[in-house]
PDB file of N, CA and C in Angstrom:
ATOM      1  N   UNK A   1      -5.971   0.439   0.556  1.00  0.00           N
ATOM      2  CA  UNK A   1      -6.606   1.561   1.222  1.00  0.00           C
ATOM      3  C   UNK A   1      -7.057   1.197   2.642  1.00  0.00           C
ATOM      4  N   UNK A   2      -6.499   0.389   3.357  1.00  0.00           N
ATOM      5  CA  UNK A   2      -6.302  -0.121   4.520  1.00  0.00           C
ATOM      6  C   UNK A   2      -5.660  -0.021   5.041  1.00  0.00           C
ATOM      7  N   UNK A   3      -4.864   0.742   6.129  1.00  0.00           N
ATOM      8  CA  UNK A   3      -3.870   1.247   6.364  1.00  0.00           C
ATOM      9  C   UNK A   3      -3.491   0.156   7.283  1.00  0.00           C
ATOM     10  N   UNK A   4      -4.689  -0.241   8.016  1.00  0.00           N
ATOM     11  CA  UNK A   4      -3.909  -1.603   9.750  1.00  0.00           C
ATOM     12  C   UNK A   4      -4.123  -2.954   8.903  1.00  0.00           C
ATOM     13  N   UNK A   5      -4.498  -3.156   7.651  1.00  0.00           N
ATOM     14  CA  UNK A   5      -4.716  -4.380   7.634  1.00  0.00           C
ATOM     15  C   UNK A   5      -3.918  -4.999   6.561  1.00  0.00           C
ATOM     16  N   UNK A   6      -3.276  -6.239   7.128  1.00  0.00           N
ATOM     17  CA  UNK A   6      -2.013  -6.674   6.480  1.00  0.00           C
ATOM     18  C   UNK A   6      -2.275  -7.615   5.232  1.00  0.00           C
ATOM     19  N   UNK A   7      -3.624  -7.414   5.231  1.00  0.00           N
ATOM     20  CA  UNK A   7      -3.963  -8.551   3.901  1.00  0.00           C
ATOM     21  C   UNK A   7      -3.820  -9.966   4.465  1.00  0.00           C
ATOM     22  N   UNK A   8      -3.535 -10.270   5.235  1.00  0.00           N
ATOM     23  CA  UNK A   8      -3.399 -11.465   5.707  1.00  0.00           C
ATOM     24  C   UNK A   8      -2.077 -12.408   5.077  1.00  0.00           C
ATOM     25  N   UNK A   9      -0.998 -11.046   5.527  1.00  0.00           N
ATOM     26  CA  UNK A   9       0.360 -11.764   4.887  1.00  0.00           C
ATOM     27  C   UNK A   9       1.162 -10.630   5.706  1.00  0.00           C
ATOM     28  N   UNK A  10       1.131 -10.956   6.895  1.00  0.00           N
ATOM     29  CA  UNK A  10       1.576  -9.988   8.186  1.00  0.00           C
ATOM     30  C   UNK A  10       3.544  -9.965   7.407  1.00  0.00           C
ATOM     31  N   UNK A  11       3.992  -9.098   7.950  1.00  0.00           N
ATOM     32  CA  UNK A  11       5.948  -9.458   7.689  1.00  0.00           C
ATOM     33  C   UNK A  11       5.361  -8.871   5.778  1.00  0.00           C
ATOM     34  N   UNK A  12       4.992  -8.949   5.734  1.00  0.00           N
ATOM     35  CA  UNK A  12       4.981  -8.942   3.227  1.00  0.00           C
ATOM     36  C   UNK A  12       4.151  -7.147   3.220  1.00  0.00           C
ATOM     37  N   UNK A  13       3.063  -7.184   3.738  1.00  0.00           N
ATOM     38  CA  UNK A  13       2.539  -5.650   3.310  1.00  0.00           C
ATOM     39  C   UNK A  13       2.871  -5.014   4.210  1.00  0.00           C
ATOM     40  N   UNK A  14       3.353  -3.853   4.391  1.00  0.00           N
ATOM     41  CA  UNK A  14       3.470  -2.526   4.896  1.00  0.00           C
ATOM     42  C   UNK A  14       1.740  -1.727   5.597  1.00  0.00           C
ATOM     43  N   UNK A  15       1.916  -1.961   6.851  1.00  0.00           N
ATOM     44  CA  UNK A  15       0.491  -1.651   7.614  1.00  0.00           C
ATOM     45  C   UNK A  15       1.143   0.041   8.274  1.00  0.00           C
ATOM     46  N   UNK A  16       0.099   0.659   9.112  1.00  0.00           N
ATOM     47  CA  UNK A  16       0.303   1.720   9.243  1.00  0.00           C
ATOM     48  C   UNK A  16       1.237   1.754  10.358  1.00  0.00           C
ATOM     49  N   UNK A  17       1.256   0.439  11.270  1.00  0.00           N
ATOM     50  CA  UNK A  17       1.673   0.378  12.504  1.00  0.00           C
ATOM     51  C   UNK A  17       3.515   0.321  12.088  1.00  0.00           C
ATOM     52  N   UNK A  18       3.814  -0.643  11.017  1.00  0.00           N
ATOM     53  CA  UNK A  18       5.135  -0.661  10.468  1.00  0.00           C
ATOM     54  C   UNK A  18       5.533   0.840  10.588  1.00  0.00           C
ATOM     55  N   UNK A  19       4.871   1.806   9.441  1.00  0.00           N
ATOM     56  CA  UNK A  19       5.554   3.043   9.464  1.00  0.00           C
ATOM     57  C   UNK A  19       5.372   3.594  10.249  1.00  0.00           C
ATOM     58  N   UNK A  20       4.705   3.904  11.684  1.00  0.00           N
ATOM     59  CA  UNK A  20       4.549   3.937  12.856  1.00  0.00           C
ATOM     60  C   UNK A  20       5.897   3.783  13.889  1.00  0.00           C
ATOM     61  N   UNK A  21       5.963   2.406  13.525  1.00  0.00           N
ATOM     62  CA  UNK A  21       7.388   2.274  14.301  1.00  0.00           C
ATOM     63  C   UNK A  21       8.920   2.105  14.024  1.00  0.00           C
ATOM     64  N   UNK A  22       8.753   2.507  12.783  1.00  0.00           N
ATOM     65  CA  UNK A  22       9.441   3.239  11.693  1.00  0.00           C
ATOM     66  C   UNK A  22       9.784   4.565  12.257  1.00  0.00           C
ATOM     67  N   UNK A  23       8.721   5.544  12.447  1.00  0.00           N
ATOM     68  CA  UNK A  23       8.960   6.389  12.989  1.00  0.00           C
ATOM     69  C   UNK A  23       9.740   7.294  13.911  1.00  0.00           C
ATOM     70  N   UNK A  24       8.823   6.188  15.385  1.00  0.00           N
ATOM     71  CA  UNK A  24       9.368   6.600  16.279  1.00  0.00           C
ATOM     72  C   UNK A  24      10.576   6.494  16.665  1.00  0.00           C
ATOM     73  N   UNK A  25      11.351   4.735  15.431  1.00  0.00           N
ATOM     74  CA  UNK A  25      12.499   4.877  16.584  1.00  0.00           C
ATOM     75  C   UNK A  25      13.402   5.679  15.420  1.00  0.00           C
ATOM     76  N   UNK A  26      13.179   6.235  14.567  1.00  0.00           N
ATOM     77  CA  UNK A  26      13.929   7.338  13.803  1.00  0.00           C
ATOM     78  C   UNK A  26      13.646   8.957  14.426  1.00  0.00           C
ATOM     79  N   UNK A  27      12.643   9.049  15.217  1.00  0.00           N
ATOM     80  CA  UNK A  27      12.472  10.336  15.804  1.00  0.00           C
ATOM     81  C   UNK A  27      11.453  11.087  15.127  1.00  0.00           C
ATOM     82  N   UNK A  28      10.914  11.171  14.133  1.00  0.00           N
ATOM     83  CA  UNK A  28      10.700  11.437  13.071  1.00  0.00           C
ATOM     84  C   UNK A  28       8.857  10.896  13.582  1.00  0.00           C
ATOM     85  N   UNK A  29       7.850  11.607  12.531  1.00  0.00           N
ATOM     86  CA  UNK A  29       6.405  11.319  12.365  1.00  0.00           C
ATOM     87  C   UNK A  29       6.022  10.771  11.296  1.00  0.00           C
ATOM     88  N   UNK A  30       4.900  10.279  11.616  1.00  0.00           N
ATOM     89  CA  UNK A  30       4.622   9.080  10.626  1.00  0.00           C
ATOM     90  C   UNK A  30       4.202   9.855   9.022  1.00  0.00           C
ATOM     91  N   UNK A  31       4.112  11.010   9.067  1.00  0.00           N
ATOM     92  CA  UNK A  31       3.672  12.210   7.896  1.00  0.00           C
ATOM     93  C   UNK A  31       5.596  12.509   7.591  1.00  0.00           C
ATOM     94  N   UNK A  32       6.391  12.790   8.207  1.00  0.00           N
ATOM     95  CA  UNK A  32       7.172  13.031   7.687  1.00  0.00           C
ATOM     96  C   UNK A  32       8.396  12.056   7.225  1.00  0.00           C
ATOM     97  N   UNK A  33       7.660  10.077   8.197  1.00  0.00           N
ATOM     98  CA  UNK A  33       8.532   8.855   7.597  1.00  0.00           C
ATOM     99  C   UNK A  33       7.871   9.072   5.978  1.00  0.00           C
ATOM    100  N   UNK A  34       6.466   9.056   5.829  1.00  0.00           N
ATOM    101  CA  UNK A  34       6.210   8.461   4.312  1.00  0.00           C
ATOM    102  C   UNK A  34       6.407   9.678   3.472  1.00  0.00           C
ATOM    103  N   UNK A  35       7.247  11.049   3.874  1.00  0.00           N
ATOM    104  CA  UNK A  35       7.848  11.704   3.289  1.00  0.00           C
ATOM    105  C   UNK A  35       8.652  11.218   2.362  1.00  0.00           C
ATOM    106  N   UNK A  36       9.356  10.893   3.178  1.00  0.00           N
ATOM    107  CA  UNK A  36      10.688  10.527   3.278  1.00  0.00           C
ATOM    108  C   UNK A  36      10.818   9.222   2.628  1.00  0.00           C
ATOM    109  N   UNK A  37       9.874   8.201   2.822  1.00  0.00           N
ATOM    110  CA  UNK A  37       9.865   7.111   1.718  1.00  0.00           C
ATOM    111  C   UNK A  37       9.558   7.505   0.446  1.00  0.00           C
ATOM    112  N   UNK A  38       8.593   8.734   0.206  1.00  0.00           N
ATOM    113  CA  UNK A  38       8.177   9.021  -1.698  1.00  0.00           C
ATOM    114  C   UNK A  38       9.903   9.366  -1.724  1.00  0.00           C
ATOM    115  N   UNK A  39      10.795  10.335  -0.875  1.00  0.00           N
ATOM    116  CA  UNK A  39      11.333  11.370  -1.636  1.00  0.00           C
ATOM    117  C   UNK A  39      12.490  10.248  -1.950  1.00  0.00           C
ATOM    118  N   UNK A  40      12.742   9.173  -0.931  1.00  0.00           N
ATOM    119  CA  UNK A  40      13.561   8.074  -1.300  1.00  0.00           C
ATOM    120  C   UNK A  40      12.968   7.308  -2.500  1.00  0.00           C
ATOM    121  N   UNK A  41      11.834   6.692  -2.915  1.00  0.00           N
ATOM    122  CA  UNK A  41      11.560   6.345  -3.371  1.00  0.00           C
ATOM    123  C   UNK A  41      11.970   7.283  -5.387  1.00  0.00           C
ATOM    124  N   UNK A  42      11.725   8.095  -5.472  1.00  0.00           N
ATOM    125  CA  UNK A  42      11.431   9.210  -6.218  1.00  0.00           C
ATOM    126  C   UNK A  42      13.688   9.176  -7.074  1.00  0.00           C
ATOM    127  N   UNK A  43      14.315   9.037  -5.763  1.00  0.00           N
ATOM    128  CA  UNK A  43      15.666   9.178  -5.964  1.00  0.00           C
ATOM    129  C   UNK A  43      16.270   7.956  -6.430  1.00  0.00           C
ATOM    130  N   UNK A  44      16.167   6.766  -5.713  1.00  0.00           N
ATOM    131  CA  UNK A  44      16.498   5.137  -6.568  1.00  0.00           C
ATOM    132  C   UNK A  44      15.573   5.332  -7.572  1.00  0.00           C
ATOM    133  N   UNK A  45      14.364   5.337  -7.691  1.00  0.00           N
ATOM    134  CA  UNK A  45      13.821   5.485  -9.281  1.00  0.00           C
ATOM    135  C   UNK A  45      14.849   5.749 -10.813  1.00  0.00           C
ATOM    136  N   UNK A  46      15.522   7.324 -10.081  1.00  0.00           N
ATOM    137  CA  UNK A  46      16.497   8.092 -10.810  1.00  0.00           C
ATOM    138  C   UNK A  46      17.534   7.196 -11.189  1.00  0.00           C
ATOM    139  N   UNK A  47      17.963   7.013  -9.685  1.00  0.00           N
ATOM    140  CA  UNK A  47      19.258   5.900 -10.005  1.00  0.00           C
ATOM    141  C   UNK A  47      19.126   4.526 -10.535  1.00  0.00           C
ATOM    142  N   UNK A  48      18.402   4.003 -10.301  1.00  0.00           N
ATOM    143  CA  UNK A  48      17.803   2.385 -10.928  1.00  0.00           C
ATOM    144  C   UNK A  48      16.368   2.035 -11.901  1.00  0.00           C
ATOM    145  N   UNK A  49      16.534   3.312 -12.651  1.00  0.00           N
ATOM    146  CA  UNK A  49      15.415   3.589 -13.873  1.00  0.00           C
ATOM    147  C   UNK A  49      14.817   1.563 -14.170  1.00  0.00           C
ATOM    148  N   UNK A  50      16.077   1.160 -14.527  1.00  0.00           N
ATOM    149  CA  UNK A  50      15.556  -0.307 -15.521  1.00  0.00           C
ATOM    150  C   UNK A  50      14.869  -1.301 -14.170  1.00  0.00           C
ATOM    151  N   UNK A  51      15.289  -0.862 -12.788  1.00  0.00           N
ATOM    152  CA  UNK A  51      14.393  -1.946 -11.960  1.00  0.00           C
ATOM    153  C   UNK A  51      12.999  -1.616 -11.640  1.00  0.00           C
ATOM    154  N   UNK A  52      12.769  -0.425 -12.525  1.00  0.00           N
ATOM    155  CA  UNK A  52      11.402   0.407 -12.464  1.00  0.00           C
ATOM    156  C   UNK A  52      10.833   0.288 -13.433  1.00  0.00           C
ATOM    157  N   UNK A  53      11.625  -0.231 -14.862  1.00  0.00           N
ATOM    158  CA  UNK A  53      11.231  -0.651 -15.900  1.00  0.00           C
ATOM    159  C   UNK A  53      10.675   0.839 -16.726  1.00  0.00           C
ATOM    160  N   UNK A  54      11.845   1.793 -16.446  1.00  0.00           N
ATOM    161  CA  UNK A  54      11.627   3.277 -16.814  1.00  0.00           C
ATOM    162  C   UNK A  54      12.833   4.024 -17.303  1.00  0.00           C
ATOM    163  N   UNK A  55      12.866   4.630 -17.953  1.00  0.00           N
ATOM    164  CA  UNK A  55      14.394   5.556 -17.941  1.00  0.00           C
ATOM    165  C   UNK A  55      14.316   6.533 -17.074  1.00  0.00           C
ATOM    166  N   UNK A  56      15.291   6.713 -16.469  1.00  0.00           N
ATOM    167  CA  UNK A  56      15.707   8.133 -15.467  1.00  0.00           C
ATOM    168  C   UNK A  56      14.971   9.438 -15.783  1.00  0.00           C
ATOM    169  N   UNK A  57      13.956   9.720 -14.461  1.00  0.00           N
ATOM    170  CA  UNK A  57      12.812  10.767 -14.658  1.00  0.00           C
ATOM    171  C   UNK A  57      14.105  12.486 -14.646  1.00  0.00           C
ATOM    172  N   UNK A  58      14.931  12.209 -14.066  1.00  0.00           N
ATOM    173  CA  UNK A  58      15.842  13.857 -13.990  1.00  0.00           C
ATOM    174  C   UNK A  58      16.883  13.645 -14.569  1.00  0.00           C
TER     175      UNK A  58
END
């Protein structure tokens, strides 16, 4: 629940500034990158149920 702070393992956690510049150089806002990561996220789930340790939600 820290969005700038890397835990002190800079390059390993995902800070706000990553999806930040994530963003910009996709064109795209930082509300509609971590869109876009659930809705990706949400779709390999589907496709790779067992690396989620789940069966296929659709």
């Amino acid at each position: 629940m820290r969005a700038h702070d890397d835990m002190g393992k800079p390059r390993i956690n995902i800070t706000y500034e990553d999806v930040k510049r994530a963003a910009d150089a996709n064109g795209m806002t930082v509300d509609d990158t971590l869109a876009m990561i659930a809705r990706t996220s949400d779709k390999d789930r589907d496709d790779h149920a067992a690396e989620y340790g789940a069966e296929p939600t659709g």
